[in-house]
Protein backbone atom coordinates (compact mmCIF):
# COMPACT_ATOMS: atom_id res chain seq x y z
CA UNK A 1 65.08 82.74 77.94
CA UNK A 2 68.87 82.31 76.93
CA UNK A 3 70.53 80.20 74.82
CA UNK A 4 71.58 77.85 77.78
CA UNK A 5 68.52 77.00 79.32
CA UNK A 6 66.82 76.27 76.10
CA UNK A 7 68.81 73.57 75.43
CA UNK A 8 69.04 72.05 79.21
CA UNK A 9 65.23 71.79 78.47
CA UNK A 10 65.57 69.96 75.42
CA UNK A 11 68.01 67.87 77.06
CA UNK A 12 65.71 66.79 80.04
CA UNK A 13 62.43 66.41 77.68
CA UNK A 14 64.39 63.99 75.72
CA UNK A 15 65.72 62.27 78.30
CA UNK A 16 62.44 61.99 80.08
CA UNK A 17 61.00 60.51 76.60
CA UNK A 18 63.79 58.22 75.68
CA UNK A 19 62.60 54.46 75.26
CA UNK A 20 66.00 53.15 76.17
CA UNK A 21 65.23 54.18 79.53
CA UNK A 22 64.59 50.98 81.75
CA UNK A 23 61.86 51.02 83.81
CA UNK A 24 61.74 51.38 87.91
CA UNK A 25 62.97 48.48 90.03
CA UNK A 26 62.25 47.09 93.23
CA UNK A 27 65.30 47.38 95.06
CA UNK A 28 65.70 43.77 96.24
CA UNK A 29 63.01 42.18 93.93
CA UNK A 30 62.33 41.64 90.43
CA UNK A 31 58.65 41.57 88.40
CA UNK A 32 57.54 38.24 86.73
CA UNK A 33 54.88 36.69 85.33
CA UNK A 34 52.62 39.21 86.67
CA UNK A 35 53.65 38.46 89.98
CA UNK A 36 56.00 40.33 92.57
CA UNK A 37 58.54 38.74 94.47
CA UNK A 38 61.60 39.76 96.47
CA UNK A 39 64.97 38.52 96.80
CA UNK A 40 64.85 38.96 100.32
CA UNK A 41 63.02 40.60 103.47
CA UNK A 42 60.16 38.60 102.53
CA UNK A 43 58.28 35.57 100.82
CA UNK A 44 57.29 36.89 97.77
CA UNK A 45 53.59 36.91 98.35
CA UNK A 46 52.48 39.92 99.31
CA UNK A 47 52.39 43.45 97.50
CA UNK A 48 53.48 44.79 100.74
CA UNK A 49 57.32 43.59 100.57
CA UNK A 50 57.18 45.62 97.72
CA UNK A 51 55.02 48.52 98.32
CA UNK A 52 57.92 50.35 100.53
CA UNK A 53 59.81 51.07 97.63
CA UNK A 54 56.67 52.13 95.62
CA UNK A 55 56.64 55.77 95.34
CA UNK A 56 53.28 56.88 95.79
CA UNK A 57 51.83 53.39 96.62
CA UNK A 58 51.98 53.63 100.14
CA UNK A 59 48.74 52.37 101.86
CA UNK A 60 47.08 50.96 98.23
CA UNK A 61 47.42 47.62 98.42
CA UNK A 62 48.97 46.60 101.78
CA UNK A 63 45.55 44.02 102.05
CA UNK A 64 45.89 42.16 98.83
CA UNK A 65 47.76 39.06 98.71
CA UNK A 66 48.83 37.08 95.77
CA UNK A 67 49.14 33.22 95.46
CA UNK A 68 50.92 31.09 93.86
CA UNK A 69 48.99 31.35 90.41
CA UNK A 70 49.31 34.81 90.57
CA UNK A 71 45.09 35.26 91.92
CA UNK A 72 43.92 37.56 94.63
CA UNK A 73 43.77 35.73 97.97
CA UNK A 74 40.59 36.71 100.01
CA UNK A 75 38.05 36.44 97.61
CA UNK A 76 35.27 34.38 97.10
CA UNK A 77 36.69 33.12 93.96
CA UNK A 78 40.33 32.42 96.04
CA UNK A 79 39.65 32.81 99.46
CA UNK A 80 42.11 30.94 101.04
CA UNK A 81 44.31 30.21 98.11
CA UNK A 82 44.08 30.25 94.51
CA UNK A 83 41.15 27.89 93.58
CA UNK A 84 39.40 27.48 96.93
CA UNK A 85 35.84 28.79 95.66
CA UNK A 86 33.27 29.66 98.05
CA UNK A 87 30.02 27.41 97.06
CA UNK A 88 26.65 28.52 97.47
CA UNK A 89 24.23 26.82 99.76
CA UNK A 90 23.06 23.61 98.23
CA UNK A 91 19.22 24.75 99.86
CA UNK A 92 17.56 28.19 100.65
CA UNK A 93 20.32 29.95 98.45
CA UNK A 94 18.43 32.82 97.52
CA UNK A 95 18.63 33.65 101.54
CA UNK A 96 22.44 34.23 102.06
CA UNK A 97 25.25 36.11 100.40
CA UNK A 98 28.44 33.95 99.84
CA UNK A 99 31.73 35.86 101.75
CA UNK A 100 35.27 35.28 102.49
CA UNK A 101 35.73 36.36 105.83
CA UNK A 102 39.17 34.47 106.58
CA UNK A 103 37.44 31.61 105.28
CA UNK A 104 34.11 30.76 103.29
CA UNK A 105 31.00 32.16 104.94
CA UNK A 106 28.07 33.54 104.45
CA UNK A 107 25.76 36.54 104.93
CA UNK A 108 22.09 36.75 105.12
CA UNK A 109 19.72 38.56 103.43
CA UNK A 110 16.74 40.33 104.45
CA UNK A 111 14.99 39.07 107.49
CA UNK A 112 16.81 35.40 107.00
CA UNK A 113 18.52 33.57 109.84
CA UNK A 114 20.94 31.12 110.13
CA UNK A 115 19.81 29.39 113.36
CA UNK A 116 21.61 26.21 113.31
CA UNK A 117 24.99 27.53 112.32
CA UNK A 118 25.06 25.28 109.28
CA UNK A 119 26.64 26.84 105.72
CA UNK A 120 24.75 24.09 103.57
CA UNK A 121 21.17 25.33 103.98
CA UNK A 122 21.76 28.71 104.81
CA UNK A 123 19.79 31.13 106.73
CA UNK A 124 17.69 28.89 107.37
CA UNK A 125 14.65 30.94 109.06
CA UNK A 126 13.02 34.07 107.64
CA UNK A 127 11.52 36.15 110.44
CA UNK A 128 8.26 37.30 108.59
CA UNK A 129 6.60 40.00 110.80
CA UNK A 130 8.59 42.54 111.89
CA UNK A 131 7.21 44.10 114.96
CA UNK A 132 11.00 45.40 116.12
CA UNK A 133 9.40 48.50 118.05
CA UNK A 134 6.55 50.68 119.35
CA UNK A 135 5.58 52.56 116.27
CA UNK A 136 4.94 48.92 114.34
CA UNK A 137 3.83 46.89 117.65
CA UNK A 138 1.47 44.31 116.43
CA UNK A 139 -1.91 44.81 117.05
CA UNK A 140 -4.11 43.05 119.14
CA UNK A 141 -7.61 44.50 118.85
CA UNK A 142 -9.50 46.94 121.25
CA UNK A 143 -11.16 44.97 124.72
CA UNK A 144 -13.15 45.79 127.52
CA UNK A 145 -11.11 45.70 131.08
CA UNK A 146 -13.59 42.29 131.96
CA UNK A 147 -12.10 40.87 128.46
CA UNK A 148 -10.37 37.00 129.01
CA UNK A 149 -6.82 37.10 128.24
CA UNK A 150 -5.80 37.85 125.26
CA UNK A 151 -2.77 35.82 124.15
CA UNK A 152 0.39 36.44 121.98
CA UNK A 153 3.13 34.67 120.78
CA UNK A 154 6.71 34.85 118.68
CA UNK A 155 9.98 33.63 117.93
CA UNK A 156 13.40 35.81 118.81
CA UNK A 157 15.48 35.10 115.75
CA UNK A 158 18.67 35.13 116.46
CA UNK A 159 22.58 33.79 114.95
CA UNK A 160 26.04 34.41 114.60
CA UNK A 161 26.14 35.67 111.05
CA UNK A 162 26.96 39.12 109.24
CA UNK A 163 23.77 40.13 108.02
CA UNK A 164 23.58 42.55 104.83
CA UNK A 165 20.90 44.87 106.17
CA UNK A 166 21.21 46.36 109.11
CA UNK A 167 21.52 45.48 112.24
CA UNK A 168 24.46 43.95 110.45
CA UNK A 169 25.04 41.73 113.71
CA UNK A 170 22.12 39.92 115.55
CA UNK A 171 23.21 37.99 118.68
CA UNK A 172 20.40 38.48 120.21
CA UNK A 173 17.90 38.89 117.19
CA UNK A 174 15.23 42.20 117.30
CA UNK A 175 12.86 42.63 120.03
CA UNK A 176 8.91 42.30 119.30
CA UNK A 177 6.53 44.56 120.23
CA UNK A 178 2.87 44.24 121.14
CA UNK A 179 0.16 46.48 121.80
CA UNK A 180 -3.69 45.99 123.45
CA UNK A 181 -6.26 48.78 123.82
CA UNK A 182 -8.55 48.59 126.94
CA UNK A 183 -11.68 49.82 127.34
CA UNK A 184 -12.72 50.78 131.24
CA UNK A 185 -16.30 50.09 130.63
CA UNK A 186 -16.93 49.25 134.42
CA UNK A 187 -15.20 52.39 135.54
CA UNK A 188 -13.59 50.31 138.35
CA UNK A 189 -10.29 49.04 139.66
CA UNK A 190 -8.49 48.34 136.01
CA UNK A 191 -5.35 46.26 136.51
CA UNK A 192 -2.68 45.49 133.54
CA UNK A 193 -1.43 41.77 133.77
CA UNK A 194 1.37 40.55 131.36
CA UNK A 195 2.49 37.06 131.61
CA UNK A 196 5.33 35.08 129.55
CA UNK A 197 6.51 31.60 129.40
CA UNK A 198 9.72 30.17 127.91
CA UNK A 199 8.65 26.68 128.26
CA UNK A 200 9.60 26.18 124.58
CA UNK A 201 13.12 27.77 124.31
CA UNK A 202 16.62 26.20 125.21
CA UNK A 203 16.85 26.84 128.82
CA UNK A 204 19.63 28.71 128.20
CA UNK A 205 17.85 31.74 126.69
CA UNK A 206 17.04 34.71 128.98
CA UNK A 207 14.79 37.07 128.45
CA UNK A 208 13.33 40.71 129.44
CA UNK A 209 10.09 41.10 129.12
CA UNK A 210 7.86 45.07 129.78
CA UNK A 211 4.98 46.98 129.73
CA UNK A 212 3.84 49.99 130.39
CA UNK A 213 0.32 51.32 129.63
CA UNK A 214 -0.40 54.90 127.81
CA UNK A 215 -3.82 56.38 129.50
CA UNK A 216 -6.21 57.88 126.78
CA UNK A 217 -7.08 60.82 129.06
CA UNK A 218 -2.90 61.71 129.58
CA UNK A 219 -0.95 60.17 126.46
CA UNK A 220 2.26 61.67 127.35
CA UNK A 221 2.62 60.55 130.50
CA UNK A 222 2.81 56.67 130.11
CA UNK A 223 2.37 54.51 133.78
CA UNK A 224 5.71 52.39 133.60
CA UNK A 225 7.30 50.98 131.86
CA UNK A 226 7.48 47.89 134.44
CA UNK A 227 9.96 44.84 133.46
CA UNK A 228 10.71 41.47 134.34
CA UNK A 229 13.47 38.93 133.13
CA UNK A 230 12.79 34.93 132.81
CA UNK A 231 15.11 32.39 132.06
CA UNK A 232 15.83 28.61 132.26
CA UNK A 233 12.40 27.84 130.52
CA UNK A 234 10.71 29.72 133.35
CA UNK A 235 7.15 31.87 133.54
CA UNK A 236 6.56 35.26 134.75
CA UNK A 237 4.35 37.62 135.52
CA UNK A 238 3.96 41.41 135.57
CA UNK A 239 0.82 42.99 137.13
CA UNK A 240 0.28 46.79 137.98
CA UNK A 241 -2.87 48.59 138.90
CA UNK A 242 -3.80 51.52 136.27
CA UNK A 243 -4.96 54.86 137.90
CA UNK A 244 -4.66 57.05 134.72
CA UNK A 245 -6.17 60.16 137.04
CA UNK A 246 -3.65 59.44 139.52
CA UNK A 247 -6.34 60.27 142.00
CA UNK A 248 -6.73 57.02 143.43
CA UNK A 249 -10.38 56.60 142.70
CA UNK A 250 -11.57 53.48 140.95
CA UNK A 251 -15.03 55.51 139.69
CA UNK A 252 -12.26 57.44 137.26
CA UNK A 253 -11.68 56.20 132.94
CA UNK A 254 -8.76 54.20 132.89
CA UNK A 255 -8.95 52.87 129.20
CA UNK A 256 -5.85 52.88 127.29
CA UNK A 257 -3.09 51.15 125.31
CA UNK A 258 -1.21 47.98 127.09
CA UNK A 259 2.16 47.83 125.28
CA UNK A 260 4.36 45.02 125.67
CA UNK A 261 8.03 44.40 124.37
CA UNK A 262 9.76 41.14 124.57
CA UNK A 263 13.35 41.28 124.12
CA UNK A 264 16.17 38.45 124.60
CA UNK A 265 19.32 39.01 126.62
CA UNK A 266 21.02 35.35 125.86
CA UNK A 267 21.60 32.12 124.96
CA UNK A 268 21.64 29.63 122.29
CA UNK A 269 19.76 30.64 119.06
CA UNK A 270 16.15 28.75 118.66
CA UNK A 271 13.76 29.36 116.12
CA UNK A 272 10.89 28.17 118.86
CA UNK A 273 8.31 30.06 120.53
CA UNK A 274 7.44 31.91 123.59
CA UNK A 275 4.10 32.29 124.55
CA UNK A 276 2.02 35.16 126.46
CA UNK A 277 -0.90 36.94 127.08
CA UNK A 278 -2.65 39.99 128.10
CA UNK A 279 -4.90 39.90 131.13
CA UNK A 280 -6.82 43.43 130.74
């Protein structure tokens, strides 16, 4: 290295060092009280009149917005301005996550509802059995195929909340499963029969209701599945003869597994019951 650039590096080190050297500016804007504003081009209030002349900064903190006390706008501490706190629900606290979506919300925990769409109380419901698809259908027992009906019941959960576990949104709630094993002790005509009533429900719920029934002789080749929709507070009813052998002889075993999914389309949210049963 020569004489010359040895010292043009000392020169620039220094310089680079020197504390008389005033710090970056915003062109346009100035830096106070731990806030940024601007001259003009903009209000003052967010980071992203600023940001532009950032080197480096591009893209960091276009979403955060300052108030006039200098807070983070958005939060559940500030969420629409400095000082507007989100408050926990004064009941059933422990089942919803306080949020600031825009404006104070919440989010529910676990297997908690909000049904009625009220922040006070909320999520109001816990759905306690989850029976959401085939592989945990709730079992109702083993019956011969001259059994009465056997009857079944449940609520469709449902609300317009973010919900911390997924499904993260439930319009329309989770489905519920059922399942029914028959036993063909006559060896005769065996006939599946699935009926469901919405008598209970807002009549402006609709609902889907199936079956299909899983021969013990042929597993993997299930009869159906078979489906129906009700609505308006209505009944209705599936029925399908079961020829497992697919020979058309009613001498042959039928017995098998009756599984039954109940699953709503739309309407308001209700934390009421359906009602069913099983006609083997």
């Amino acid at each position: 290295m020569n004489r010359l650039s040895f010292v043009l590096l000392l020169t620039l080190g220094a310089t680079a060092c020197d504390d008389d050297v005033p710090p970056p500016k915003f062109d346009g804007g100035s830096q106070r009280d731990g806030q940024v504003t601007t001259d003009g081009g903009g209000d003052g209030s967010s980071l992203s009149d600023a940001k532009a002349d950032l080197p480096g900064a591009d893209g960091l903190v276009a979403d955060l917005t300052f108030g006039d006390g200098g807070c983070v706008i958005g939060t559940v501490d500030n969420c629409t301005d400095c000082g507007d706190k989100c408050a926990p629900p004064t009941t059933n606290a422990a089942s919803a996550q306080v949020v600031c979506i825009g404006s104070c919300a919440i989010a529910c925990q676990g297997e908690f509802y909000d049904v009625n769409g009220k922040l006070d109380d909320g999520c109001e419901v816990e759905d306690t059995t989850i029976q959401a698809s085939e592989n945990n259908a709730k079992d109702l027992g083993s019956v011969p195929d001259w059994n009465a009906k056997v009857a079944f019941s449940g609520t469709l959960l449902s609300d317009d909340r973010t919900h911390v576990s997924s499904p993260s949104p439930r319009p329309t709630g989770r489905p519920d499963y059922f399942k029914l094993h028959v036993i063909d002790k006559t060896l005769g005509n065996t006939q599946a029969e699935v009926s469901l009533s919405l008598a209970a429900l807002p009549a402006s719920v609709e609902v889907e209701v199936s079956m299909k029934y899983i021969c013990d002789q042929n597993p993997q080749s299930p009869l159906g599945p078979f489906t129906q929709t009700v609505t308006n507070q209505g009944t209705t009813k599936i029925a399908e003869k079961i020829d497992c052998d697919g020979s058309g002889n009613a001498s042959g075993d039928d017995s098998g597994t009756v599984i039954v999914w109940v699953r709503k389309l739309k309407g308001d949210h209700s934390a009421a019951q359906y009602s069913g049963s099983i006609n083997p």
